[in-house]
Protein backbone atom coordinates (compact mmCIF):
# COMPACT_ATOMS: atom_id res chain seq x y z
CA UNK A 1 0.00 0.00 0.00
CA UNK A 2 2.85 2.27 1.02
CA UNK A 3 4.57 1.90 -2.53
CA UNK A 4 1.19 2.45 -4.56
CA UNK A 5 1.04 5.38 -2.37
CA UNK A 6 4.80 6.32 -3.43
CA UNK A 7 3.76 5.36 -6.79
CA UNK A 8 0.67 8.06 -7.21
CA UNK A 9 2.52 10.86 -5.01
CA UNK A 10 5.91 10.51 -8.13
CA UNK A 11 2.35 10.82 -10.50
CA UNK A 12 1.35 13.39 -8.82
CA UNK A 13 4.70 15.48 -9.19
CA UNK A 14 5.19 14.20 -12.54
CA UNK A 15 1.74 15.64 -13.69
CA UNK A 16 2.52 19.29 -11.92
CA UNK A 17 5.98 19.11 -13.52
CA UNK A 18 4.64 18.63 -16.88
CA UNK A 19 1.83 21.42 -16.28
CA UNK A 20 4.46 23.96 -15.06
CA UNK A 21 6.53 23.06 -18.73
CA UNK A 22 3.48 24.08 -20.27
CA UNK A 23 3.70 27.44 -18.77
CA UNK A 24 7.62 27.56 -19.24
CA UNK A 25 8.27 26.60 -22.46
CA UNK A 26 8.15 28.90 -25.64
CA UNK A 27 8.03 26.17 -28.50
CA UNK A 28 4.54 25.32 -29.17
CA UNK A 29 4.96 21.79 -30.11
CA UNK A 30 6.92 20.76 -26.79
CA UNK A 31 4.20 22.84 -24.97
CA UNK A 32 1.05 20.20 -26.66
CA UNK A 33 3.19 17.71 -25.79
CA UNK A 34 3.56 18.45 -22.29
CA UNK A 35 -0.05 19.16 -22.52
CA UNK A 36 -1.24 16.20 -23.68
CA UNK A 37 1.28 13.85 -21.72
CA UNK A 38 -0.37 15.84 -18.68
CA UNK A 39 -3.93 15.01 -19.26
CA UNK A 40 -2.96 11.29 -20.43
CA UNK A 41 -1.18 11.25 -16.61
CA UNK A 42 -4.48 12.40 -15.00
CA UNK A 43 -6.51 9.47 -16.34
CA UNK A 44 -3.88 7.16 -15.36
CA UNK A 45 -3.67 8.70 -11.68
CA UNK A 46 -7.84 8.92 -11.88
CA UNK A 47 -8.08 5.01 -12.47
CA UNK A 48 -5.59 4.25 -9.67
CA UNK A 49 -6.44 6.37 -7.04
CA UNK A 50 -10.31 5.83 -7.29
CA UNK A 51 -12.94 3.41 -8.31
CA UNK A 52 -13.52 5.32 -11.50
CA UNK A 53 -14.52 2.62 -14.14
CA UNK A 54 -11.59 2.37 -16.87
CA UNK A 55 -14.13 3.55 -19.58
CA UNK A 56 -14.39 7.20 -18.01
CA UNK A 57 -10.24 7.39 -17.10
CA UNK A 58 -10.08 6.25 -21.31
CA UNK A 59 -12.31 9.42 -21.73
CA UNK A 60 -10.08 11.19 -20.10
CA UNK A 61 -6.96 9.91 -21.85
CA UNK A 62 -8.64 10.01 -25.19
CA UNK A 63 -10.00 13.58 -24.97
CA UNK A 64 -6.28 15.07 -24.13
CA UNK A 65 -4.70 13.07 -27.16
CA UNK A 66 -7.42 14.28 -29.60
CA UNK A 67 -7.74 18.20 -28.01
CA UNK A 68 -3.74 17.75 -28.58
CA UNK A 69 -3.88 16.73 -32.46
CA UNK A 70 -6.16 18.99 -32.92
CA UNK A 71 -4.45 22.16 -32.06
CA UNK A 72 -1.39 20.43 -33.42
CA UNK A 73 -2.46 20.75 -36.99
CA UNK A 74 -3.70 23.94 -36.51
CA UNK A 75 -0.52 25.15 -35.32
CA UNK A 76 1.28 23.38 -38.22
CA UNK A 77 -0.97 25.25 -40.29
CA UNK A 78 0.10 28.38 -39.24
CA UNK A 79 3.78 27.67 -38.80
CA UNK A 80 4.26 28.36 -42.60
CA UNK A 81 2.48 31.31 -43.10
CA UNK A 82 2.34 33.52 -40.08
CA UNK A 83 4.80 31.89 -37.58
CA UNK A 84 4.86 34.90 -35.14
CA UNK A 85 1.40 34.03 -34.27
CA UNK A 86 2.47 30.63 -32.44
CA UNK A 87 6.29 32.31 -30.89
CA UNK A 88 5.20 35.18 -28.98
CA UNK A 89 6.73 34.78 -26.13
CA UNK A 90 5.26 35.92 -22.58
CA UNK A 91 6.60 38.94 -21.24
CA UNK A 92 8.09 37.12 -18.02
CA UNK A 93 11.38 34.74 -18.26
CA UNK A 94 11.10 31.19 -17.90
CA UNK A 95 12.95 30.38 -14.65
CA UNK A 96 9.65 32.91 -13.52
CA UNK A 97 7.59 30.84 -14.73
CA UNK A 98 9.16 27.85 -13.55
CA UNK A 99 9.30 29.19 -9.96
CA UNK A 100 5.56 30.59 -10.41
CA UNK A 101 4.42 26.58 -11.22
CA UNK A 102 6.35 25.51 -8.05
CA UNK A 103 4.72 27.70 -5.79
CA UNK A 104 1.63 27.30 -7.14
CA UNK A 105 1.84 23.78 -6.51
CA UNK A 106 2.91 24.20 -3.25
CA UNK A 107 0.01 26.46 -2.52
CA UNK A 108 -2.20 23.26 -3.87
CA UNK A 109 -0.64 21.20 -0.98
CA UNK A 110 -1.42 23.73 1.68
CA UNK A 111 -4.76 24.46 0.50
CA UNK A 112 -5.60 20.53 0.56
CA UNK A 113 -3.54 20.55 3.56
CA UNK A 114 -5.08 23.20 5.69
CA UNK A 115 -9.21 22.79 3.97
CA UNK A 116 -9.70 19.15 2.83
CA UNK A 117 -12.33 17.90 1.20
CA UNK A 118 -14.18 14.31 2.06
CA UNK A 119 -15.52 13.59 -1.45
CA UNK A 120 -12.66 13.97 -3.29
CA UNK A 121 -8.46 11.93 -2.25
CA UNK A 122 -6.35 14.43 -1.22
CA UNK A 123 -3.74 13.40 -4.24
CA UNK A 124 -6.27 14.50 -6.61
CA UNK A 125 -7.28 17.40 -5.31
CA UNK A 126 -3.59 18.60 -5.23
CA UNK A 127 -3.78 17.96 -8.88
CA UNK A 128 -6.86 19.72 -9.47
CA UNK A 129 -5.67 23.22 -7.75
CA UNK A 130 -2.02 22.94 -9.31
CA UNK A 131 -3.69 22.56 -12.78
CA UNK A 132 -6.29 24.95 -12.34
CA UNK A 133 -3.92 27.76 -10.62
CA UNK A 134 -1.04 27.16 -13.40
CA UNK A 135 -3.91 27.05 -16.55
CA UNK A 136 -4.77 30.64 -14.97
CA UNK A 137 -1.29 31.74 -14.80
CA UNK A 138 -0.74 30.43 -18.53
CA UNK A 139 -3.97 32.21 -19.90
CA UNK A 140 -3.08 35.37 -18.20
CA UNK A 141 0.46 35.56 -19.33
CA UNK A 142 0.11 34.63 -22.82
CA UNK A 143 0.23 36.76 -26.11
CA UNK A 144 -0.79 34.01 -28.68
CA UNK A 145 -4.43 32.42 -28.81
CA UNK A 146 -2.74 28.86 -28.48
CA UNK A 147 -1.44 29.25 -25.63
CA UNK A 148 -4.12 31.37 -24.17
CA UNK A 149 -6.38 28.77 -24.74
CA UNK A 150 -4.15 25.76 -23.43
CA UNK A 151 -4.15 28.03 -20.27
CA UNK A 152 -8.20 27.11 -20.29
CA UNK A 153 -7.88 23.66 -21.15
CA UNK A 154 -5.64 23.25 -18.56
CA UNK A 155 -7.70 24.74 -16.22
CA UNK A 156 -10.05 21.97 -17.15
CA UNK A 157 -8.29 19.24 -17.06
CA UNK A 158 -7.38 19.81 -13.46
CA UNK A 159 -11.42 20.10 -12.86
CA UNK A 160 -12.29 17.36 -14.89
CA UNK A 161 -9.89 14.93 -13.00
CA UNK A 162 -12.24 16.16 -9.72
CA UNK A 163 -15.13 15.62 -10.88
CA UNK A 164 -14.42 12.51 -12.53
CA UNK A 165 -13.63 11.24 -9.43
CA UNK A 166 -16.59 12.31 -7.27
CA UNK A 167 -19.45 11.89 -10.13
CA UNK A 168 -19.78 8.60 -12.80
CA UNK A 169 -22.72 10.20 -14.74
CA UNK A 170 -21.50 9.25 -18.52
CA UNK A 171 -23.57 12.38 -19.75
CA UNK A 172 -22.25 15.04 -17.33
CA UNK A 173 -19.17 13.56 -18.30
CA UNK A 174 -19.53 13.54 -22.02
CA UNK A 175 -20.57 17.05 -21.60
CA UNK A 176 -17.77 18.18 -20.09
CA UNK A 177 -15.72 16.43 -22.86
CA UNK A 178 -17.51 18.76 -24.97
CA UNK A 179 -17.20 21.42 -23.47
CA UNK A 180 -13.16 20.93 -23.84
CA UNK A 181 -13.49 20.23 -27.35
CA UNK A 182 -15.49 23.97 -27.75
CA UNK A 183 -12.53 25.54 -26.21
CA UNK A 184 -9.93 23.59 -28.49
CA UNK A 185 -12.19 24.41 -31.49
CA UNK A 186 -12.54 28.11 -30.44
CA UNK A 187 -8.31 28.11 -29.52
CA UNK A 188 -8.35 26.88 -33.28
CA UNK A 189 -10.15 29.41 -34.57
CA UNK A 190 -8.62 32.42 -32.91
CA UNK A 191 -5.13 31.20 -33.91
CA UNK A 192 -6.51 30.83 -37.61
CA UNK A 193 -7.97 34.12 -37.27
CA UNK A 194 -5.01 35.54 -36.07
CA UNK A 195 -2.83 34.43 -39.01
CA UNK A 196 -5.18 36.20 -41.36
CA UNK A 197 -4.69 39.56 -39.59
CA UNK A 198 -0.53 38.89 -39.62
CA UNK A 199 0.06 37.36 -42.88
């Protein structure tokens, strides 16, 4: 028990790592694979912490690999007429950025620490404030619609993997799914649009 504890705590870490490269790194193509290697890591962690079924964890998985392709072909798209539109960089420095993520995380363990809630395993709910304090951080500090709207999807990703946990409804789930997939189509769009107006 202690090492499948050990096991989700490294999962845990891992998946707050790979949302605070999100928010550090400039290349877009590392940044939707961090991305999508973070929300891949959330179903995994969802199945083994709880008694989610392995249909709604797949959901999970699934939905972050297809959100992922998705704005990757947009962004290849883009890359060969208006490249700008997918490098602007944010205004702060990465080692910020890196340090922001690490604090924020920290604040998640307090904050599960110091106000937890019964409904919901403490590791998760560490993963749901990390992702949903670093997708705000990303959304606020970004200049490009891509990454602006990663910031959202991030944001949730860390909600979905709470409710997922607390509620098995297949619709409320599927809506949520959808409700993803807007965002990703609407991220598209904007960084589409945005090409126009540069090219």
């Amino acid at each position: 028990m202690a090492g499948e504890w050990g096991l989700n705590e490294l999962m845990v870490l891992g998946i707050a790592g790979l949302a605070g490269l999100v928010l550090a790194l400039d290349d877009w193509r590392w940044m939707l694979l961090a991305w999508a290697s973070m929300g891949t890591a959330g179903g995994i962690l969802l199945r083994q912490v709880t008694e989610v079924p392995e249909q709604l964890a797949g959901i999970q998985i699934l939905n972050s690999t297809l959100l992922a392709l998705l704005l990757y072909l947009t962004g290849r798209r883009v890359r060969t007429t208006a490249p700008k539109t997918l490098t602007a960089r944010p205004a702060i420095h990465w080692r910020f950025r890196i340090l922001a993520a690490l604090f924020l995380h920290i604040i998640a363990r307090m904050a599960v620490a110091r106000f937890p809630l019964p409904i919901a395993s403490p590791l998760l709910l560490v993963v749901t404030y990390t992702l949903i304090g670093i997708g705000l951080l990303i959304a606020t500090l970004s200049r490009s619609p891509l990454r602006a709207g990663l910031g959202v999807l991030t944001m949730l990703n860390g909600y979905q993997v709470f409710y997922l946990s607390v509620q098995d409804s297949l619709l409320a789930i599927g809506l949520m799914a959808g409700m993803s997939l807007l965002v990703a189509f609407l991220t598209a769009a904007l960084t589409l649009v945005r090409q126009e107006v540069s090219a």
